[in-house]
PDB file of N, CA and C in Angstrom:
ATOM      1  N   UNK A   1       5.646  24.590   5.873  1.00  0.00           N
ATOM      2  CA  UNK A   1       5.647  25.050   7.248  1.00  0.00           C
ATOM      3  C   UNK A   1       5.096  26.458   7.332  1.00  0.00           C
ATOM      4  N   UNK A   2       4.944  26.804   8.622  1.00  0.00           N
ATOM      5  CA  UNK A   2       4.169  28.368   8.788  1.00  0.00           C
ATOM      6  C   UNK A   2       5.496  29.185   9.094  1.00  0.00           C
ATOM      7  N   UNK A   3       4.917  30.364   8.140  1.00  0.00           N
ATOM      8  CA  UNK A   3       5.868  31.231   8.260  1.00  0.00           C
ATOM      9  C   UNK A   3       5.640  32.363   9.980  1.00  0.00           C
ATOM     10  N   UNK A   4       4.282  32.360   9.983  1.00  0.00           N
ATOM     11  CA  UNK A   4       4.004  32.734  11.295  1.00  0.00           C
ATOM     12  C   UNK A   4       4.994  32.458  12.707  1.00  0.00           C
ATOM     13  N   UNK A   5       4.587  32.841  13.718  1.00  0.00           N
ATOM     14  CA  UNK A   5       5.212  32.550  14.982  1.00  0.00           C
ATOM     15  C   UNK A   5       4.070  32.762  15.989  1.00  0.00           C
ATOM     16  N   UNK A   6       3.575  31.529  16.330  1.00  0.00           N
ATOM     17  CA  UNK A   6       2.645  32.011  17.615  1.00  0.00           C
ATOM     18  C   UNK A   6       3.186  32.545  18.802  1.00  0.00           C
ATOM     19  N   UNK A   7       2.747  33.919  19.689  1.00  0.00           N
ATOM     20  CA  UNK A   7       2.516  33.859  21.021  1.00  0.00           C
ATOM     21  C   UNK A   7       2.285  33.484  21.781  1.00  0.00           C
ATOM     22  N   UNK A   8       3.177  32.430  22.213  1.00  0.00           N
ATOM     23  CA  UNK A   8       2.772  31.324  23.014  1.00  0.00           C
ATOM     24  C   UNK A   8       3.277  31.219  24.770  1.00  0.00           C
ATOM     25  N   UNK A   9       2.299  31.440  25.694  1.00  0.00           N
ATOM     26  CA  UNK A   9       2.526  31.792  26.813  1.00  0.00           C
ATOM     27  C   UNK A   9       3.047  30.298  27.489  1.00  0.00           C
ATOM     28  N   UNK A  10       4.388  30.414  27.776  1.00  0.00           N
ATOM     29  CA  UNK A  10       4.874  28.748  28.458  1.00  0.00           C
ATOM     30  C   UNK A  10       3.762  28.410  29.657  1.00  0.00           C
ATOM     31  N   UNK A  11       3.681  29.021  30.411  1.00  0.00           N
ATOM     32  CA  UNK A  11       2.943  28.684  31.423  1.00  0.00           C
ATOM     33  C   UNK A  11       2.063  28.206  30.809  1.00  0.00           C
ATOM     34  N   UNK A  12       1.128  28.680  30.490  1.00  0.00           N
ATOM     35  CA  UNK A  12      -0.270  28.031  30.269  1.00  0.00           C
ATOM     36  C   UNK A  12      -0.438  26.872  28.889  1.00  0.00           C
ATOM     37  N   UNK A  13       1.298  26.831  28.256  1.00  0.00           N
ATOM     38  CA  UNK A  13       1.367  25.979  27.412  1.00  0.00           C
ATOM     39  C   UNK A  13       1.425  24.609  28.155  1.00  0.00           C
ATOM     40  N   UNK A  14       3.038  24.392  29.020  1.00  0.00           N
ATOM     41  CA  UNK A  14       3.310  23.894  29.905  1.00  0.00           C
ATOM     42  C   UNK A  14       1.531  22.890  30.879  1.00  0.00           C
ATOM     43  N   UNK A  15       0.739  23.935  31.389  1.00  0.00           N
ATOM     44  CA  UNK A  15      -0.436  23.155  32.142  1.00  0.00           C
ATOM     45  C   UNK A  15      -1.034  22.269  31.035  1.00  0.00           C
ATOM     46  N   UNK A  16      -1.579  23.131  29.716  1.00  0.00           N
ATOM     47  CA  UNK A  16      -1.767  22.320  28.527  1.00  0.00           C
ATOM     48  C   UNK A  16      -1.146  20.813  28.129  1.00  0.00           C
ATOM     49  N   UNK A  17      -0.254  20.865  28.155  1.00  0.00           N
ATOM     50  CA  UNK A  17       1.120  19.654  27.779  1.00  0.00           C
ATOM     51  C   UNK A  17       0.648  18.445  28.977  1.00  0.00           C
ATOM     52  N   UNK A  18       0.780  19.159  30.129  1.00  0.00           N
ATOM     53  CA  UNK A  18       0.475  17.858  31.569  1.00  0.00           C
ATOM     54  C   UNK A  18      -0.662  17.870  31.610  1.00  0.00           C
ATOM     55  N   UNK A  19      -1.857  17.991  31.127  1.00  0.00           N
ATOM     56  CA  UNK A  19      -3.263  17.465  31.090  1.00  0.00           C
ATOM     57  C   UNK A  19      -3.134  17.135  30.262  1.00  0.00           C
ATOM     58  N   UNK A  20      -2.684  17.026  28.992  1.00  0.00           N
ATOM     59  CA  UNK A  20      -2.847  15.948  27.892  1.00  0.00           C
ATOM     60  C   UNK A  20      -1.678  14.745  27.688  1.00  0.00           C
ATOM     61  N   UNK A  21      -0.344  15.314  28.359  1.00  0.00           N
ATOM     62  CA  UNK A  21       0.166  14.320  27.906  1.00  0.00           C
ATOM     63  C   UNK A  21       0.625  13.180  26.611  1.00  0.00           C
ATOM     64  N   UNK A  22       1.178  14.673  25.928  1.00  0.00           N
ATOM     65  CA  UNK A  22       1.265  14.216  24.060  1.00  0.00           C
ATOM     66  C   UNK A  22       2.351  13.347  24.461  1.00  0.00           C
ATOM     67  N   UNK A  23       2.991  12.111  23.283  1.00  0.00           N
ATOM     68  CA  UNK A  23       3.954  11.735  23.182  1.00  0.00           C
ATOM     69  C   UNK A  23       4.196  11.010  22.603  1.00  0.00           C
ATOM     70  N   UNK A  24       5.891  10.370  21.859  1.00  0.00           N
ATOM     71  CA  UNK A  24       5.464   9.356  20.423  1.00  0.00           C
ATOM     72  C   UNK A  24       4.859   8.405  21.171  1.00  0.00           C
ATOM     73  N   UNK A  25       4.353   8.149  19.273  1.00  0.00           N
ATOM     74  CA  UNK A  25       3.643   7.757  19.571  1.00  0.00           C
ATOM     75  C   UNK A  25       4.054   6.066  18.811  1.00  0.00           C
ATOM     76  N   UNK A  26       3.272   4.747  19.891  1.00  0.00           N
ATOM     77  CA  UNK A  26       4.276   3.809  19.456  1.00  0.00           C
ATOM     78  C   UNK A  26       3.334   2.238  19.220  1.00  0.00           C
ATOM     79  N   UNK A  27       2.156   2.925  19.761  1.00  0.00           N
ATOM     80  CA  UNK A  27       0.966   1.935  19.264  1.00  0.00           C
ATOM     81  C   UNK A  27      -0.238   2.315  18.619  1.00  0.00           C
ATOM     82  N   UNK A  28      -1.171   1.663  17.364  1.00  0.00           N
ATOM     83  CA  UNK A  28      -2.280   2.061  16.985  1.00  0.00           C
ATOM     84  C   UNK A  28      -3.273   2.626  18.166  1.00  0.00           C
ATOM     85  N   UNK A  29      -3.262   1.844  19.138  1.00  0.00           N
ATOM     86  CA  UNK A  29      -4.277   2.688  20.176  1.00  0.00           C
ATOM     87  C   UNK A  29      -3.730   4.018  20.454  1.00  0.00           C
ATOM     88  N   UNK A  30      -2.540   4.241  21.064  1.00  0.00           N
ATOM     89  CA  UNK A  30      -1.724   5.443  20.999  1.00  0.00           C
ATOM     90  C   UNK A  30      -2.085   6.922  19.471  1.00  0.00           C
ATOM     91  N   UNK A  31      -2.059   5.960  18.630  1.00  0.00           N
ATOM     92  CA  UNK A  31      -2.218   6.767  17.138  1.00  0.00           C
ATOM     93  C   UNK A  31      -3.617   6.947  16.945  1.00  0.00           C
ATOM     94  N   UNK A  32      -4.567   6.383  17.562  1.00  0.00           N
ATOM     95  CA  UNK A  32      -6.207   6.944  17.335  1.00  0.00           C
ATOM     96  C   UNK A  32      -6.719   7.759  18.177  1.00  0.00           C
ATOM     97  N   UNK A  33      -6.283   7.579  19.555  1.00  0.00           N
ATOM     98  CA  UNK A  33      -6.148   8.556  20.813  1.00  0.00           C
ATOM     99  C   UNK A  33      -6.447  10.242  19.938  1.00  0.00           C
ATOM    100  N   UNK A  34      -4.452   9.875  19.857  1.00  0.00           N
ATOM    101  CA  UNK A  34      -4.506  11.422  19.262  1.00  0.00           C
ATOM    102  C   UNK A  34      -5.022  11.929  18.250  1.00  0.00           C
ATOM    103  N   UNK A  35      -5.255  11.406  16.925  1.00  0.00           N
ATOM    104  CA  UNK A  35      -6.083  11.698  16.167  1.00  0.00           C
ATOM    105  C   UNK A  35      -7.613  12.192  16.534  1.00  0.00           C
ATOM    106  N   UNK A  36      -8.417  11.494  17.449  1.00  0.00           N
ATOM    107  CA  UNK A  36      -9.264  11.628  18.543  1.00  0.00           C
ATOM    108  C   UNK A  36      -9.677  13.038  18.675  1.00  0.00           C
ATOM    109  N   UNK A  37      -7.925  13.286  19.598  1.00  0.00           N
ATOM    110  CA  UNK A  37      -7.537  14.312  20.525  1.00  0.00           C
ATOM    111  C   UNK A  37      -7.732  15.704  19.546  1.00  0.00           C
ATOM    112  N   UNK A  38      -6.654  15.467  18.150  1.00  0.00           N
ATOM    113  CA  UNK A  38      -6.383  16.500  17.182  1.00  0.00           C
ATOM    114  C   UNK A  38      -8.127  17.027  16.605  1.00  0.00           C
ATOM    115  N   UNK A  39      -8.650  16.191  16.066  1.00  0.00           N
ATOM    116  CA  UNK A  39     -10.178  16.282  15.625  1.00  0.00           C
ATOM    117  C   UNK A  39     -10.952  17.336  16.872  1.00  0.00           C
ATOM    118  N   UNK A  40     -10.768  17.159  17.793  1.00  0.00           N
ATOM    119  CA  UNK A  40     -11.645  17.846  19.216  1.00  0.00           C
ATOM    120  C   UNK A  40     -11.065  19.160  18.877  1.00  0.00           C
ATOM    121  N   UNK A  41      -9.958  19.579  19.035  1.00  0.00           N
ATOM    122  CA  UNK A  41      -8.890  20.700  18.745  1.00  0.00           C
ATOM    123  C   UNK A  41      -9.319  21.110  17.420  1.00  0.00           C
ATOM    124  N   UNK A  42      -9.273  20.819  16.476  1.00  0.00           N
ATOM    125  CA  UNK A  42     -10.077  21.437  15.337  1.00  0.00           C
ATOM    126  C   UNK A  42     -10.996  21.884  15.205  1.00  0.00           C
ATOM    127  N   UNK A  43     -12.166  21.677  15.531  1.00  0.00           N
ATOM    128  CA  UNK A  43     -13.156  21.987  16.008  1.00  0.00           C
ATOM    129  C   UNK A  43     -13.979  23.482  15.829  1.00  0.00           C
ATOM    130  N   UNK A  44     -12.241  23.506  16.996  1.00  0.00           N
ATOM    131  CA  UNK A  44     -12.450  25.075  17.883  1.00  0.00           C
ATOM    132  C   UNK A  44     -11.259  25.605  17.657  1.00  0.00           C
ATOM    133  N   UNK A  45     -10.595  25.718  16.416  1.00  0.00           N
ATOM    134  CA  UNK A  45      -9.474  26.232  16.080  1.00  0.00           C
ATOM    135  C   UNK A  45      -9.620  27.551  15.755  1.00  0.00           C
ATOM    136  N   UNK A  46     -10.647  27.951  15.513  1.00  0.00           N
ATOM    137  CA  UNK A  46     -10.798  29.594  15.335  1.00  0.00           C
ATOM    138  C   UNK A  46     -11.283  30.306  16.458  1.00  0.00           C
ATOM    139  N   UNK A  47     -11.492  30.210  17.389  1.00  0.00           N
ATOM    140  CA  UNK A  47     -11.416  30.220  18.703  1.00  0.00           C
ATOM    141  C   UNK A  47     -10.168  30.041  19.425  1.00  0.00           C
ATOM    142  N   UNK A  48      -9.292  28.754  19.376  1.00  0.00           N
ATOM    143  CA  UNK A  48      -8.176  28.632  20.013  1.00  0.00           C
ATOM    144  C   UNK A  48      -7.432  29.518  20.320  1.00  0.00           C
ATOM    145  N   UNK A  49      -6.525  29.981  21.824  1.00  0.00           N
ATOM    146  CA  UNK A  49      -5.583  30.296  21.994  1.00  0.00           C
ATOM    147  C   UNK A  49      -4.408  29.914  20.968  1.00  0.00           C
ATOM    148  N   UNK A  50      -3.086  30.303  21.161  1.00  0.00           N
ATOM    149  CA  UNK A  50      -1.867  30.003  20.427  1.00  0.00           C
ATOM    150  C   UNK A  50      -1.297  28.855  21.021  1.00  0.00           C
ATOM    151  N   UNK A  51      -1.833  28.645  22.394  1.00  0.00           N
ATOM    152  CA  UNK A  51      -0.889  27.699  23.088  1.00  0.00           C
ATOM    153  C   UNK A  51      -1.893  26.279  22.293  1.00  0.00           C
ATOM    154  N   UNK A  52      -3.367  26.404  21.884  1.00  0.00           N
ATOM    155  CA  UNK A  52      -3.762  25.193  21.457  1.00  0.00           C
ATOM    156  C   UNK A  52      -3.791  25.165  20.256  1.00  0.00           C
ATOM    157  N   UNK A  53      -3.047  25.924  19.500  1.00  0.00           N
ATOM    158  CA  UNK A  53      -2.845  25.689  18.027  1.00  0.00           C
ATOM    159  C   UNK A  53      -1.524  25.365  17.834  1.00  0.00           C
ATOM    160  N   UNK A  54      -0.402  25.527  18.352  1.00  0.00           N
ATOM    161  CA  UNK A  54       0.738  24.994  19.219  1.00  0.00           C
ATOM    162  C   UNK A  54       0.342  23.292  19.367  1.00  0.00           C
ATOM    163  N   UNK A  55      -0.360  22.886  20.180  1.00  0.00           N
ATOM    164  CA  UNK A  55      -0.615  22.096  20.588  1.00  0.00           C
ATOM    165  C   UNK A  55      -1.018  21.012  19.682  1.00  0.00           C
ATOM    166  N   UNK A  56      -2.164  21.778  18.518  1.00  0.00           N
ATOM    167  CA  UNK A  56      -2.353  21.020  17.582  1.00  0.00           C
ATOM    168  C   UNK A  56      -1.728  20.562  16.167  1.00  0.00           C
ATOM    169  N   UNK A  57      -0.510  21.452  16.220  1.00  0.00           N
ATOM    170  CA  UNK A  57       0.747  21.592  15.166  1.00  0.00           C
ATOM    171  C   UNK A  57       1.317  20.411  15.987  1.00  0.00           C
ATOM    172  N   UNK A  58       1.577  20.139  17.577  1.00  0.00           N
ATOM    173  CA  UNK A  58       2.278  19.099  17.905  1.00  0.00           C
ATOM    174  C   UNK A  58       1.719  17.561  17.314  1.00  0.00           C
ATOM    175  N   UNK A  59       0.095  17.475  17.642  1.00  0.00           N
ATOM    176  CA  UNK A  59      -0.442  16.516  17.469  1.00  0.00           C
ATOM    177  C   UNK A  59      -0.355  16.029  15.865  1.00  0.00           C
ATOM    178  N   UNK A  60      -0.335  17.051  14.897  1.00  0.00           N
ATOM    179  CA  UNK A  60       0.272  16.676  13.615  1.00  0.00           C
ATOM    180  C   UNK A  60       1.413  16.086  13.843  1.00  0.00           C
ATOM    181  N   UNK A  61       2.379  16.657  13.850  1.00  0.00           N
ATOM    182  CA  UNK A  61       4.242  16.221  14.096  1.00  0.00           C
ATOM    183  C   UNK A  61       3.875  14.312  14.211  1.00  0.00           C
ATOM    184  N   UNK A  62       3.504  14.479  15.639  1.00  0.00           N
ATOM    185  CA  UNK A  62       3.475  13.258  16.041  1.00  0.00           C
ATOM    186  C   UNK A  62       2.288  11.751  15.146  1.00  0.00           C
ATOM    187  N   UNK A  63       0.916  12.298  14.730  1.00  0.00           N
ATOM    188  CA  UNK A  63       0.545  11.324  14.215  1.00  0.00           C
ATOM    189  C   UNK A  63       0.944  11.528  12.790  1.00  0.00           C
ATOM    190  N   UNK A  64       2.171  12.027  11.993  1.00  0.00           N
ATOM    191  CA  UNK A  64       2.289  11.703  10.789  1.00  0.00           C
ATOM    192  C   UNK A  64       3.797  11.218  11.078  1.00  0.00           C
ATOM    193  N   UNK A  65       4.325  10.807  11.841  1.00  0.00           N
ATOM    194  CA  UNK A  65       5.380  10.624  12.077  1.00  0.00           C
ATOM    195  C   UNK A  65       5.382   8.843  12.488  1.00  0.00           C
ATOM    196  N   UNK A  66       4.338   8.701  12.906  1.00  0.00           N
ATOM    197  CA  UNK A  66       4.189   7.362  13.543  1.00  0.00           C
ATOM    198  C   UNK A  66       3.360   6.824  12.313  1.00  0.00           C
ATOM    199  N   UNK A  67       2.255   7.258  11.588  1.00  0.00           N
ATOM    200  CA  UNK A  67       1.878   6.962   9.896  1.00  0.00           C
ATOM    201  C   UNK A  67       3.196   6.944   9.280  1.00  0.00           C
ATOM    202  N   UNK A  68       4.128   7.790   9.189  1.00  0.00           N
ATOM    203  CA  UNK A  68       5.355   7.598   8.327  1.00  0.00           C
ATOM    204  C   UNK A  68       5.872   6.540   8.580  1.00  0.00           C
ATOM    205  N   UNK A  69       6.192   5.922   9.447  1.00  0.00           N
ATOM    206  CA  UNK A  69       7.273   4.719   9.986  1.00  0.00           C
ATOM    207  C   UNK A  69       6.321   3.646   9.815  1.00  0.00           C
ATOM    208  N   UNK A  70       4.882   3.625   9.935  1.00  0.00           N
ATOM    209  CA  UNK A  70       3.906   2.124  10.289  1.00  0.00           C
ATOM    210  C   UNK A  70       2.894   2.320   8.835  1.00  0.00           C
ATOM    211  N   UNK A  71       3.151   3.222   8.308  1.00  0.00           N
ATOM    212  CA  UNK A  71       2.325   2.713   6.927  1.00  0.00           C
ATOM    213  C   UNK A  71       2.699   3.428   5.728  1.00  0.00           C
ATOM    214  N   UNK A  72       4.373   3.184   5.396  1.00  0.00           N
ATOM    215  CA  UNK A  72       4.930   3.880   4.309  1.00  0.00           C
ATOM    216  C   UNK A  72       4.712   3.181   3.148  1.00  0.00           C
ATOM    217  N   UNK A  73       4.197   3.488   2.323  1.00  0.00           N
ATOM    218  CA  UNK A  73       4.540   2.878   0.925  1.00  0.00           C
ATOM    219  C   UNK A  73       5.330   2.504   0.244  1.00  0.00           C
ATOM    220  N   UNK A  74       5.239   1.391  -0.323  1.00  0.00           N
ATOM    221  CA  UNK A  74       6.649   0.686  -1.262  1.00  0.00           C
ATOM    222  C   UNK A  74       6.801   1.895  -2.500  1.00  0.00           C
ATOM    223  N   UNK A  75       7.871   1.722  -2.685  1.00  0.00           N
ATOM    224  CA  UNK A  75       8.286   2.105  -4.314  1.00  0.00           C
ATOM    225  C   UNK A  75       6.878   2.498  -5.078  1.00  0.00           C
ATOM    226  N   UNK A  76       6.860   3.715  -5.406  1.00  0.00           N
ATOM    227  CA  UNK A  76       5.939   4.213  -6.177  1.00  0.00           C
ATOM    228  C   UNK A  76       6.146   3.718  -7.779  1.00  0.00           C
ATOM    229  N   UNK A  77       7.141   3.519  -8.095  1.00  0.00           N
ATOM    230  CA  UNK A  77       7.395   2.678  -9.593  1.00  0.00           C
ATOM    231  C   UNK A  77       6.555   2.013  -9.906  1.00  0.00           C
ATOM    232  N   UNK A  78       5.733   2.312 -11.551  1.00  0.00           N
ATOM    233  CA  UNK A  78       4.861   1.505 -11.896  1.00  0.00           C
ATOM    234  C   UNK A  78       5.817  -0.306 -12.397  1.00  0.00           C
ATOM    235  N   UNK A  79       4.944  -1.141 -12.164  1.00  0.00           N
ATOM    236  CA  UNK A  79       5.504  -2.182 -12.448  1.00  0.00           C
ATOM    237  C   UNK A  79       5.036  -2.819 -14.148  1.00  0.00           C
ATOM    238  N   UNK A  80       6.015  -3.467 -14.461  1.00  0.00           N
ATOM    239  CA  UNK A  80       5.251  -3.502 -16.337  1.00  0.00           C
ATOM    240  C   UNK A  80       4.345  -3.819 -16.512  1.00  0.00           C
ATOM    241  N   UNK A  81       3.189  -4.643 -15.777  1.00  0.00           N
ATOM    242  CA  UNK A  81       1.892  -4.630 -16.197  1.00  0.00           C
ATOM    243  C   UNK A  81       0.810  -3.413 -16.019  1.00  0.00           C
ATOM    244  N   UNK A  82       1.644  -2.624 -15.344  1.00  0.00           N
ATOM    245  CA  UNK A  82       1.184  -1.187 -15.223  1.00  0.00           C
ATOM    246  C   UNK A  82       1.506   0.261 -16.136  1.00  0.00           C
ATOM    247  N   UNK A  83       2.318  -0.163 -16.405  1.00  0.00           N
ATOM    248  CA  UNK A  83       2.986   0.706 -17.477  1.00  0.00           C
ATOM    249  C   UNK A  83       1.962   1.173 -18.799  1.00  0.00           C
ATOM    250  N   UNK A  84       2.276   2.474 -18.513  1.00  0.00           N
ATOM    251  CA  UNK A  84       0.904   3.265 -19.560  1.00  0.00           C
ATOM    252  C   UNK A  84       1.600   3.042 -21.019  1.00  0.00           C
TER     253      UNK A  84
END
């Protein structure tokens, strides 16, 4: 995690939030959207305000959270035909 703390102005976070409209996320169309969304935001991350780097720390949260639950991996244990 960042040890940082952005300056993040609510207001203009807040207008940010209701034009995009982040939220879990609960379908693959839902999960490419934002990925989409996050990629555009990268972009221009050295440029960005705090409120859209904020924004794009959210869009992480959320598409590794919905990857965590819809495409976790079994047991990392090698199985004996694998066994070094």
């Amino acid at each position: 995690m960042k040890n940082s703390v952005l300056e993040v102005d609510p207001k203009r976070y807040g207008r940010l939030l209701a034009r995009k409209l982040p939220a879990v996320i609960r379908t693959e169309q839902e999960n490419e959207r934002l990925i989409a969304e996050f990629g555009a935001v990268r972009q221009t991350l050295l440029r960005t305000r705090p409120e859209e780097r904020e924004y794009s720390e959210l869009l992480t949260v959320l598409v590794e959270a919905f990857e965590d639950a819809n495409y976790a991996l079994e047991d990392q244990r090698p199985t004996a035909g694998c066994a070094a």
